[in-house]
C-alpha atoms as a PDB file:
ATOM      1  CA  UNK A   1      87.493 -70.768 111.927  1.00  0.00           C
ATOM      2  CA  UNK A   2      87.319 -69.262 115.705  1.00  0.00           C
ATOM      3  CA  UNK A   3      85.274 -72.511 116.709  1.00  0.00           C
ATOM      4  CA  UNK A   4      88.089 -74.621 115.191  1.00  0.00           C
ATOM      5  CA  UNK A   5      90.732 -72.593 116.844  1.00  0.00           C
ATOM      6  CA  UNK A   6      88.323 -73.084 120.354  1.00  0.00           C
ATOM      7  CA  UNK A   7      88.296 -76.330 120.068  1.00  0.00           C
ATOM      8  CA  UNK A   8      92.009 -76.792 119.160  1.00  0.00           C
ATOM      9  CA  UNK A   9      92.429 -74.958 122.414  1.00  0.00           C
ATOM     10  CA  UNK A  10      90.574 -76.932 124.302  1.00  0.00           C
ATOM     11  CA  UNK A  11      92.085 -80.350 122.920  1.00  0.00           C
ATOM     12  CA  UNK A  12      95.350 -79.207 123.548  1.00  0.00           C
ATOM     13  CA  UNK A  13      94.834 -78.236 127.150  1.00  0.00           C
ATOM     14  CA  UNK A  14      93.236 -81.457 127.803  1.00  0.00           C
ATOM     15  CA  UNK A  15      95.490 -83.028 126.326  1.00  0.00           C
ATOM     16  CA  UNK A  16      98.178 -81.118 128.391  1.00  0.00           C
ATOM     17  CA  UNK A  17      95.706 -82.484 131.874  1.00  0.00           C
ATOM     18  CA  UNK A  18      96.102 -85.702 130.742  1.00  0.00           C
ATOM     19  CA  UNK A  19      99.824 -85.901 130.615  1.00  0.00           C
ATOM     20  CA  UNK A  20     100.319 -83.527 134.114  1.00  0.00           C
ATOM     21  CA  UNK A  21      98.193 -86.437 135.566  1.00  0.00           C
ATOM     22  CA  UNK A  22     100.170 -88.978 133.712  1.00  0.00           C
ATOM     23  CA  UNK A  23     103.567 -87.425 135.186  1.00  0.00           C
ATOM     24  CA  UNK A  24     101.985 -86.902 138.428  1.00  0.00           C
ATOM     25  CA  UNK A  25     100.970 -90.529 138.822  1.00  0.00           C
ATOM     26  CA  UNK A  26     104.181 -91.909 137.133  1.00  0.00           C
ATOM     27  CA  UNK A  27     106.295 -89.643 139.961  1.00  0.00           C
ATOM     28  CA  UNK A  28     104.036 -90.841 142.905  1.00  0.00           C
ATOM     29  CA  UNK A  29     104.658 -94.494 141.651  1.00  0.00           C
ATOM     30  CA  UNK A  30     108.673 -93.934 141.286  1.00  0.00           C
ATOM     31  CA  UNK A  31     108.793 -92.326 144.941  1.00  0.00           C
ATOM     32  CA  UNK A  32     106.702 -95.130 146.225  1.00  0.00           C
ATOM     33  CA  UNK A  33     109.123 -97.749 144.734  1.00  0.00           C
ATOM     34  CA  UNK A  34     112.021 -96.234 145.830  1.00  0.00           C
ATOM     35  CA  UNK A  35     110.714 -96.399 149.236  1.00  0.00           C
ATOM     36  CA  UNK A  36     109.432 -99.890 149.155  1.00  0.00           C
ATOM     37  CA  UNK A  37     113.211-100.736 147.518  1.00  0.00           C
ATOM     38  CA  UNK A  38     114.586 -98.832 150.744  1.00  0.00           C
ATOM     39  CA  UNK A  39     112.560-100.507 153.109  1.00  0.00           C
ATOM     40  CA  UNK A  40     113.637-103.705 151.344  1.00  0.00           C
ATOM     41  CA  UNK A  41     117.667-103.048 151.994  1.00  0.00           C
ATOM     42  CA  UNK A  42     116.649-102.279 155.628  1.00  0.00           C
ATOM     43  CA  UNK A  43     115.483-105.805 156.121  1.00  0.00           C
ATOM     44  CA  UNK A  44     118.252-107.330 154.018  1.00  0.00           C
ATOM     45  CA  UNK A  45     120.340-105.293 156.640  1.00  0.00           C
ATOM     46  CA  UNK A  46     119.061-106.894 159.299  1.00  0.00           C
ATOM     47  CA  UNK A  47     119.061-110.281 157.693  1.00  0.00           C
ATOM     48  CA  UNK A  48     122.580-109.921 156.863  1.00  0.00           C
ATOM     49  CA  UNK A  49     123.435-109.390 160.400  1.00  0.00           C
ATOM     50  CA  UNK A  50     121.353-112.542 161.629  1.00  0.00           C
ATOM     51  CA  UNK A  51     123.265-114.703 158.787  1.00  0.00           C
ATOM     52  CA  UNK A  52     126.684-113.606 160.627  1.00  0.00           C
ATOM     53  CA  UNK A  53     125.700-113.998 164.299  1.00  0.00           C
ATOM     54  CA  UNK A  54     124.287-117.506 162.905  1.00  0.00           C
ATOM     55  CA  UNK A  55     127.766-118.273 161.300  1.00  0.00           C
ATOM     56  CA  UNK A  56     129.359-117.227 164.819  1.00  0.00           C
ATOM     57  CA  UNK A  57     127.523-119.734 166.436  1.00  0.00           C
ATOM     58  CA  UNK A  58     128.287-122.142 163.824  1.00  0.00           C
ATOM     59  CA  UNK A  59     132.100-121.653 164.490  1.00  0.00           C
ATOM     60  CA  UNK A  60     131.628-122.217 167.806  1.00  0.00           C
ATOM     61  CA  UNK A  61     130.333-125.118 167.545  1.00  0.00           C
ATOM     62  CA  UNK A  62     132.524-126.345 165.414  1.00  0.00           C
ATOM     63  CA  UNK A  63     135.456-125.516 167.366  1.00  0.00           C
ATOM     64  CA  UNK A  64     134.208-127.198 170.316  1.00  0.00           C
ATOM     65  CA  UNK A  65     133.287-130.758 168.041  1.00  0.00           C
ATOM     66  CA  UNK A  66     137.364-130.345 166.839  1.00  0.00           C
ATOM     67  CA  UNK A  67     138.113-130.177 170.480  1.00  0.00           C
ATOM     68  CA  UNK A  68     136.263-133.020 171.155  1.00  0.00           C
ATOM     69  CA  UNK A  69     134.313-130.982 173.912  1.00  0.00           C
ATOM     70  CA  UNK A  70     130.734-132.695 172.982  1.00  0.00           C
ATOM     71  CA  UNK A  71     128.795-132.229 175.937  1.00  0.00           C
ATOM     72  CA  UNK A  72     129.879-128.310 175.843  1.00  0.00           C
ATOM     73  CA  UNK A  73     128.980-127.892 172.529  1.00  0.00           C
ATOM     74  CA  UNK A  74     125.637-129.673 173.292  1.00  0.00           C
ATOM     75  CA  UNK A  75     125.084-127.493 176.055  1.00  0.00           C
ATOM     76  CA  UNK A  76     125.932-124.169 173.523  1.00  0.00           C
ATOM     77  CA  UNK A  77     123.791-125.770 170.947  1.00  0.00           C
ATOM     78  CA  UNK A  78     120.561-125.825 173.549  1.00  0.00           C
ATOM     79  CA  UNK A  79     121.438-122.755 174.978  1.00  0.00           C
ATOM     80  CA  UNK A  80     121.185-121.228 171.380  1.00  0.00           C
ATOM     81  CA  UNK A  81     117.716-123.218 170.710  1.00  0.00           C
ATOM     82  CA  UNK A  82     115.881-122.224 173.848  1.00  0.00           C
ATOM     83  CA  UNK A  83     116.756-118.184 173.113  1.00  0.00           C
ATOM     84  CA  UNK A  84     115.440-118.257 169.627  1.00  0.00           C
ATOM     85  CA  UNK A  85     112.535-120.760 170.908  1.00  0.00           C
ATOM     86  CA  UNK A  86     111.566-118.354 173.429  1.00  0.00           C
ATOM     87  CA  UNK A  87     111.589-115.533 171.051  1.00  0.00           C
ATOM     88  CA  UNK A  88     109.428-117.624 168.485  1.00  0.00           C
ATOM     89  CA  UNK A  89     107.064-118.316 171.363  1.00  0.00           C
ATOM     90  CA  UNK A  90     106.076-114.835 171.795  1.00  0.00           C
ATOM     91  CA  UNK A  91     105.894-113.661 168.234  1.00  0.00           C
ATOM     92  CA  UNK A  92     102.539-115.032 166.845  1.00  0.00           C
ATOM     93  CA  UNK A  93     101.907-112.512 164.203  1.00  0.00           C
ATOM     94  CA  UNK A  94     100.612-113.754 160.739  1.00  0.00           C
ATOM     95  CA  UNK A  95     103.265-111.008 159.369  1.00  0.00           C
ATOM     96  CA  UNK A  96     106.388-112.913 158.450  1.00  0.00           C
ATOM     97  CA  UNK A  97     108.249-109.797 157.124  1.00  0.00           C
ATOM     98  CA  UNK A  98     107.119-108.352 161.140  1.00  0.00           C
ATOM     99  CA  UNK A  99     107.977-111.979 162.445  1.00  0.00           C
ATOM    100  CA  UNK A 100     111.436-111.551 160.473  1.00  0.00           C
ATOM    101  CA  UNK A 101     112.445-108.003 161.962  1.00  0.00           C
ATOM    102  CA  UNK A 102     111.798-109.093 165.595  1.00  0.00           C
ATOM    103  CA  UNK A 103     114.269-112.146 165.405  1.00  0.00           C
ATOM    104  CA  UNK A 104     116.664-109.864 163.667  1.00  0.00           C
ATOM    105  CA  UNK A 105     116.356-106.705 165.904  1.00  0.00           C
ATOM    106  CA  UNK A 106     116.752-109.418 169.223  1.00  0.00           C
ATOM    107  CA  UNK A 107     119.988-110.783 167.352  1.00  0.00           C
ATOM    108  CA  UNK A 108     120.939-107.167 167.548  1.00  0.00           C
ATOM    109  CA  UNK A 109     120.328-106.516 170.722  1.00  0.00           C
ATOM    110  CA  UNK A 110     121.885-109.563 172.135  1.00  0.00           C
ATOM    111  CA  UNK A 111     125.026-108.970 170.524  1.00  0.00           C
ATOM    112  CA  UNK A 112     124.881-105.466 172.281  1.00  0.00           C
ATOM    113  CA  UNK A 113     124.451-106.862 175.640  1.00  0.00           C
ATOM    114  CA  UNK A 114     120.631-105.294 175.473  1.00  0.00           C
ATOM    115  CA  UNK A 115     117.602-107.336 176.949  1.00  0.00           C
ATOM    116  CA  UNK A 116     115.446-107.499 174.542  1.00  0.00           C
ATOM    117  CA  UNK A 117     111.387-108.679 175.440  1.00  0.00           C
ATOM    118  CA  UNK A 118     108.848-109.346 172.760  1.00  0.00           C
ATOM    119  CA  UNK A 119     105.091-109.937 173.848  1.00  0.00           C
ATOM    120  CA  UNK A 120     102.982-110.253 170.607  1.00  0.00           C
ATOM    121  CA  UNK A 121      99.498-111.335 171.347  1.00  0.00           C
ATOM    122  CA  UNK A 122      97.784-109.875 168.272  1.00  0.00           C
ATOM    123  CA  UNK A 123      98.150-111.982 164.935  1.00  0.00           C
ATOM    124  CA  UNK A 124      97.655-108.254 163.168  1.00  0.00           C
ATOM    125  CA  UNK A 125      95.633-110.302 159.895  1.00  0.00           C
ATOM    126  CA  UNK A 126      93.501-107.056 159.912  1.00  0.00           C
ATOM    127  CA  UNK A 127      96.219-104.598 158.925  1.00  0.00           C
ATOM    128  CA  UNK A 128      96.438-102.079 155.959  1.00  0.00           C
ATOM    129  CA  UNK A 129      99.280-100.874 155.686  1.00  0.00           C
ATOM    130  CA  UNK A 130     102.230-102.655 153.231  1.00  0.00           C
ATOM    131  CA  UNK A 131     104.246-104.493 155.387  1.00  0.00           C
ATOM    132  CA  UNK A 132     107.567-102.833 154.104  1.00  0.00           C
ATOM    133  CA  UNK A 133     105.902 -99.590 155.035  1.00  0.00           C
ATOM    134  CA  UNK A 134     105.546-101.006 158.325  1.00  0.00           C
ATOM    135  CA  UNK A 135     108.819-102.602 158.837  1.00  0.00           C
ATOM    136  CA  UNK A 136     109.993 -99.156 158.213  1.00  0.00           C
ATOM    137  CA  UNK A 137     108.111 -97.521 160.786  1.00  0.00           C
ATOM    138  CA  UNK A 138     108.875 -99.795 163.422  1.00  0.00           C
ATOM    139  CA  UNK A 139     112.546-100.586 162.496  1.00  0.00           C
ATOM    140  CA  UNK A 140     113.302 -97.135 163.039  1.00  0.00           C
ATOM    141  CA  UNK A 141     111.799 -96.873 166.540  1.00  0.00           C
ATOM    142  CA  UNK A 142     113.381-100.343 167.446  1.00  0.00           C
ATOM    143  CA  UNK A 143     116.482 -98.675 166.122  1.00  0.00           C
ATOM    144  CA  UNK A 144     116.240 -95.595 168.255  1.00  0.00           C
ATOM    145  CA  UNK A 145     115.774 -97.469 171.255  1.00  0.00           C
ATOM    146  CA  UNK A 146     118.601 -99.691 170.758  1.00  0.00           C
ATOM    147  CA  UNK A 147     120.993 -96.175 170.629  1.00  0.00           C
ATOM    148  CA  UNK A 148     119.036 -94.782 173.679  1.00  0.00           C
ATOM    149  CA  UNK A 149     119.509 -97.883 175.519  1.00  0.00           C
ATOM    150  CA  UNK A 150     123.200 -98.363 174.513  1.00  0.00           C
ATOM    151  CA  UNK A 151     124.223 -95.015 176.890  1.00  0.00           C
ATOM    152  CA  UNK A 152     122.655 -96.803 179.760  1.00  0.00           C
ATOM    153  CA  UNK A 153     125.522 -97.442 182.409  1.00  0.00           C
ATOM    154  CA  UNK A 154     122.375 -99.457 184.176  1.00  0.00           C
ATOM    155  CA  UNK A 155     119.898-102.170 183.220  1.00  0.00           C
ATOM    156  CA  UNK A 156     120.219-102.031 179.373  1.00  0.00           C
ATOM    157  CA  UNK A 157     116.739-103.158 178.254  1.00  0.00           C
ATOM    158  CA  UNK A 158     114.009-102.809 175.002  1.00  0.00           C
ATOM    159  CA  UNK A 159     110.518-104.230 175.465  1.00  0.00           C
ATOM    160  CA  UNK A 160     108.665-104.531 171.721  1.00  0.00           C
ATOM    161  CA  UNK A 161     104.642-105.084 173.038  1.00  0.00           C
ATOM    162  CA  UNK A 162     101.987-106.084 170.189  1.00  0.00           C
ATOM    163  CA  UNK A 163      98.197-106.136 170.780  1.00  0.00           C
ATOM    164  CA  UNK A 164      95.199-104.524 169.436  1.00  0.00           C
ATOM    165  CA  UNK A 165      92.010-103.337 170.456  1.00  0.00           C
ATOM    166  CA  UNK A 166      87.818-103.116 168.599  1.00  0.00           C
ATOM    167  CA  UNK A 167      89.704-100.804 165.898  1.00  0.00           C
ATOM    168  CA  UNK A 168      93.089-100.773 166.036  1.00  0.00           C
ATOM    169  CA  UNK A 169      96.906-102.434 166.589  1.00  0.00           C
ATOM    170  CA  UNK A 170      99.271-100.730 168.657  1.00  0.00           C
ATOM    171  CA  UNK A 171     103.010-101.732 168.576  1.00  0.00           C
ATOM    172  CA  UNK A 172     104.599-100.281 171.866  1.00  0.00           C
ATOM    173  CA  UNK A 173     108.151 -99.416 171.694  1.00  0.00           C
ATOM    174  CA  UNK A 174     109.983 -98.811 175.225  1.00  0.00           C
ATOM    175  CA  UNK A 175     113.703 -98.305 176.770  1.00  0.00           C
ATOM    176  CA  UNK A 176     115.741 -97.754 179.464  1.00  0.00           C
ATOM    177  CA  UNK A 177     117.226 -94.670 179.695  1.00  0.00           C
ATOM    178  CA  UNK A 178     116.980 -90.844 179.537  1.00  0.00           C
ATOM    179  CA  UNK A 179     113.543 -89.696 179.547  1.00  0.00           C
ATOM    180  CA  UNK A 180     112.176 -86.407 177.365  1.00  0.00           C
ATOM    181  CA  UNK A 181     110.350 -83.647 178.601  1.00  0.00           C
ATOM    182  CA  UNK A 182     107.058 -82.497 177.153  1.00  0.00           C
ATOM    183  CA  UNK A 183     109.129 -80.108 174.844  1.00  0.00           C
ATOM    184  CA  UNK A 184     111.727 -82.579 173.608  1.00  0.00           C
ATOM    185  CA  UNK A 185     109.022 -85.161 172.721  1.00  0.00           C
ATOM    186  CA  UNK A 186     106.984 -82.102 171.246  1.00  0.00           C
ATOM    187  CA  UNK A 187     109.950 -81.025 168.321  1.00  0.00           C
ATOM    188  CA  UNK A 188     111.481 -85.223 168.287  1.00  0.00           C
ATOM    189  CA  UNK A 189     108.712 -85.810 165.405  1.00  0.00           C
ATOM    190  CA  UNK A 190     109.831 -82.268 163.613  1.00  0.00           C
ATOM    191  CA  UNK A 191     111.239 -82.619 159.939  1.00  0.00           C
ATOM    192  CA  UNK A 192     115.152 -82.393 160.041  1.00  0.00           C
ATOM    193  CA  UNK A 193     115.606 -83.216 163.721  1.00  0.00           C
ATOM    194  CA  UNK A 194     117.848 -86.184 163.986  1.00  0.00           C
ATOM    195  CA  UNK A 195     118.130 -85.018 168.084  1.00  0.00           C
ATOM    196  CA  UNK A 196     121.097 -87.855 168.585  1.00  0.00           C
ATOM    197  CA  UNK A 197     121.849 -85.416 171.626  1.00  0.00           C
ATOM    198  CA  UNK A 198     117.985 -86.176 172.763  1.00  0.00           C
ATOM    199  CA  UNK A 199     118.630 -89.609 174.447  1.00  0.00           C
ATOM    200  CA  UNK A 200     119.090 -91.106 171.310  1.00  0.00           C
ATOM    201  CA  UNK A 201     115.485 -90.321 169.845  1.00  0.00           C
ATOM    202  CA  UNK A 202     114.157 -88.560 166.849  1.00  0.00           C
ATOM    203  CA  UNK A 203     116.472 -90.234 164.324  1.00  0.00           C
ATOM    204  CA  UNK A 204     113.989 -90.275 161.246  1.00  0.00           C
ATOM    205  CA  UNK A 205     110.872 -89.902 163.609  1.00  0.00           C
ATOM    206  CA  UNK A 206     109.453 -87.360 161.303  1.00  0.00           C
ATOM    207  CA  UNK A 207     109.400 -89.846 158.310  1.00  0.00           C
ATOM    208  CA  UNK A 208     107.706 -92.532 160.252  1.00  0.00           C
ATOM    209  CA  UNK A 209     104.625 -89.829 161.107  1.00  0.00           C
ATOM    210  CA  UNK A 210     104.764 -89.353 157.554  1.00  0.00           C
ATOM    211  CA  UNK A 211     103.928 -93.002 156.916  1.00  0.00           C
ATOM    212  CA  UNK A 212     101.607 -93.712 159.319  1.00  0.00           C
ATOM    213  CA  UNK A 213      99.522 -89.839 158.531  1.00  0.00           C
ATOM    214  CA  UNK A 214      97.037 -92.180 156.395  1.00  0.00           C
ATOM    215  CA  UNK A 215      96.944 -95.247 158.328  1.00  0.00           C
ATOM    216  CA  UNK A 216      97.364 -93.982 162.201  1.00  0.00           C
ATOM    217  CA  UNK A 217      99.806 -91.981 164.555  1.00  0.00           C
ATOM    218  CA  UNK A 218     102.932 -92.600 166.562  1.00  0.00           C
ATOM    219  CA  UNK A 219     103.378 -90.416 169.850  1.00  0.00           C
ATOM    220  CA  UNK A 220     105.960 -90.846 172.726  1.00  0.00           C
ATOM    221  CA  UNK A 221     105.236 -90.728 175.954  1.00  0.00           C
ATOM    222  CA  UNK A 222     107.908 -90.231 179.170  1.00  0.00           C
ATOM    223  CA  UNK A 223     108.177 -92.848 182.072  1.00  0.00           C
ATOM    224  CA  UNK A 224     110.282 -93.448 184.733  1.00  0.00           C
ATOM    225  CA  UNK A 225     112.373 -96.301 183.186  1.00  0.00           C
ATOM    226  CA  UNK A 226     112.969 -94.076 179.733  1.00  0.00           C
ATOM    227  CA  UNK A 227     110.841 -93.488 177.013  1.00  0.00           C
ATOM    228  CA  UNK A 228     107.924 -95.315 174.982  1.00  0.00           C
ATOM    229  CA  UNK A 229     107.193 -95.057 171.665  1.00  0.00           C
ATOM    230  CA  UNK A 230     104.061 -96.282 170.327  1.00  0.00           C
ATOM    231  CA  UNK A 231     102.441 -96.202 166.793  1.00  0.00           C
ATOM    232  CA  UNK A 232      98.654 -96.992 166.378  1.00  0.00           C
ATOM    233  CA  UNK A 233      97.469 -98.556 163.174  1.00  0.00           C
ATOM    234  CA  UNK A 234      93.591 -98.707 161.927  1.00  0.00           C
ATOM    235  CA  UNK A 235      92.067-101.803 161.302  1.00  0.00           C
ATOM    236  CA  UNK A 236      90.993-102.388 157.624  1.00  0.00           C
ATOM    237  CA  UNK A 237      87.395-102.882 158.639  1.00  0.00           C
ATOM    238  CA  UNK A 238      87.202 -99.805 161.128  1.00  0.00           C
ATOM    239  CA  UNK A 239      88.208 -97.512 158.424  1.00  0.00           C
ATOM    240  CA  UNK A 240      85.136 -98.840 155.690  1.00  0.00           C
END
């Protein structure tokens, strides 16, 4: 009877460890979902604002054809062509979702009277982290700059730098503007700083260290101009 009763017991309690892990793994999957989903309206976001700034320059056009101004809407029409051509030129990642947030984020920034530089010379085919993970990450530091840069009475600029090394990519992040001291850029990656006061940095900073604790890092570092952000990103075969 006791042996019975034992191994009841011990049934029962695995059978208890095998629905905690069940739960456990079902909760991991839900939190990684929701994440992916809001990753997913961050880039529909952004794509919704590229689909109106297209439609802008579509009226434009349009106005000038009614007014029979041809050779100024020609000249609009190339103007357009050679700013997203130039753009396209120096984005040659194999990423499209990466490729996608770029065009967006320069939309952005042009509509905001920002300068906004992209030099990609890595094609980043080696990367292992999800891409929405990464759109995240970098989305919010592109994001963060854009603010920073916006108090600028000066040279309002954002330079987005790509490239990678034996082991790992690095996507730089920099602005004009106010720079942080050693402190500031110490507590900017704290949980529950949002430090709008800070320059315009630390708005979800936290969340992107978070991300990137399995994959790499993200540290800032002060420079004359402003700030620069930059997150570092293993390579898939230097981390077998």
């Amino acid at each position: 009877m006791e042996i019975r009763l034992v191994f009841l017991m011990v049934c029962a309690n695995g059978l208890l460890l095998v629905i905690n892990i069940f739960l456990i793994s079902k909760w991991r999957q839900n939190k990684q979902q929701i994440k992916a989903y809001q990753n997913i309206e961050l880039l529909n976001n952004d794509l919704r604002a590229q689909r109106h700034d297209f439609l802008n320059h579509l009226q434009v056009t349009y106005g000038l054809i009614e007014l029979k101004e041809y050779e100024e809407a020609s000249r609009y029409l190339n103007q357009i062509y050679g700013k997203i051509n130039q753009l396209n030129n120096n984005i040659k990642t194999e990423k499209i979702a990466i490729n996608a947030l770029l065009q967006t984020k320069s939309n952005e920034a042009e509509q905001k009277g920002i300068r906004f530089i992209v030099n990609a010379s890595s094609n980043l085919s080696e990367i292992d982290m999800e891409e929405w993970d990464l759109c995240g990450c970098l989305s919010n530091l592109i994001d963060n700059a854009l603010e920073a840069t916006s108090k600028v009475e000066e040279e309002k600029c954002v330079w987005i730098k790509v490239f990678e090394d034996m082991n790992s990519y690095f996507f730089e992040v920099s602005n004009t503007g106010e720079s942080l001291n050693e402190k500031e850029i110490t507590s900017v990656f704290k949980e529950g700083i949002t430090s709008k006061s800070q320059a315009g940095h630390g708005l979800g900073l936290s969340l992107v260290k978070k991300a990137l604790k399995n994959y790499g890092d993200v540290w800032a570092t002060s420079a004359e101009y402003g700030m620069i952000f930059t997150i570092k990103i293993f390579k898939a075969t230097s981390k077998a």
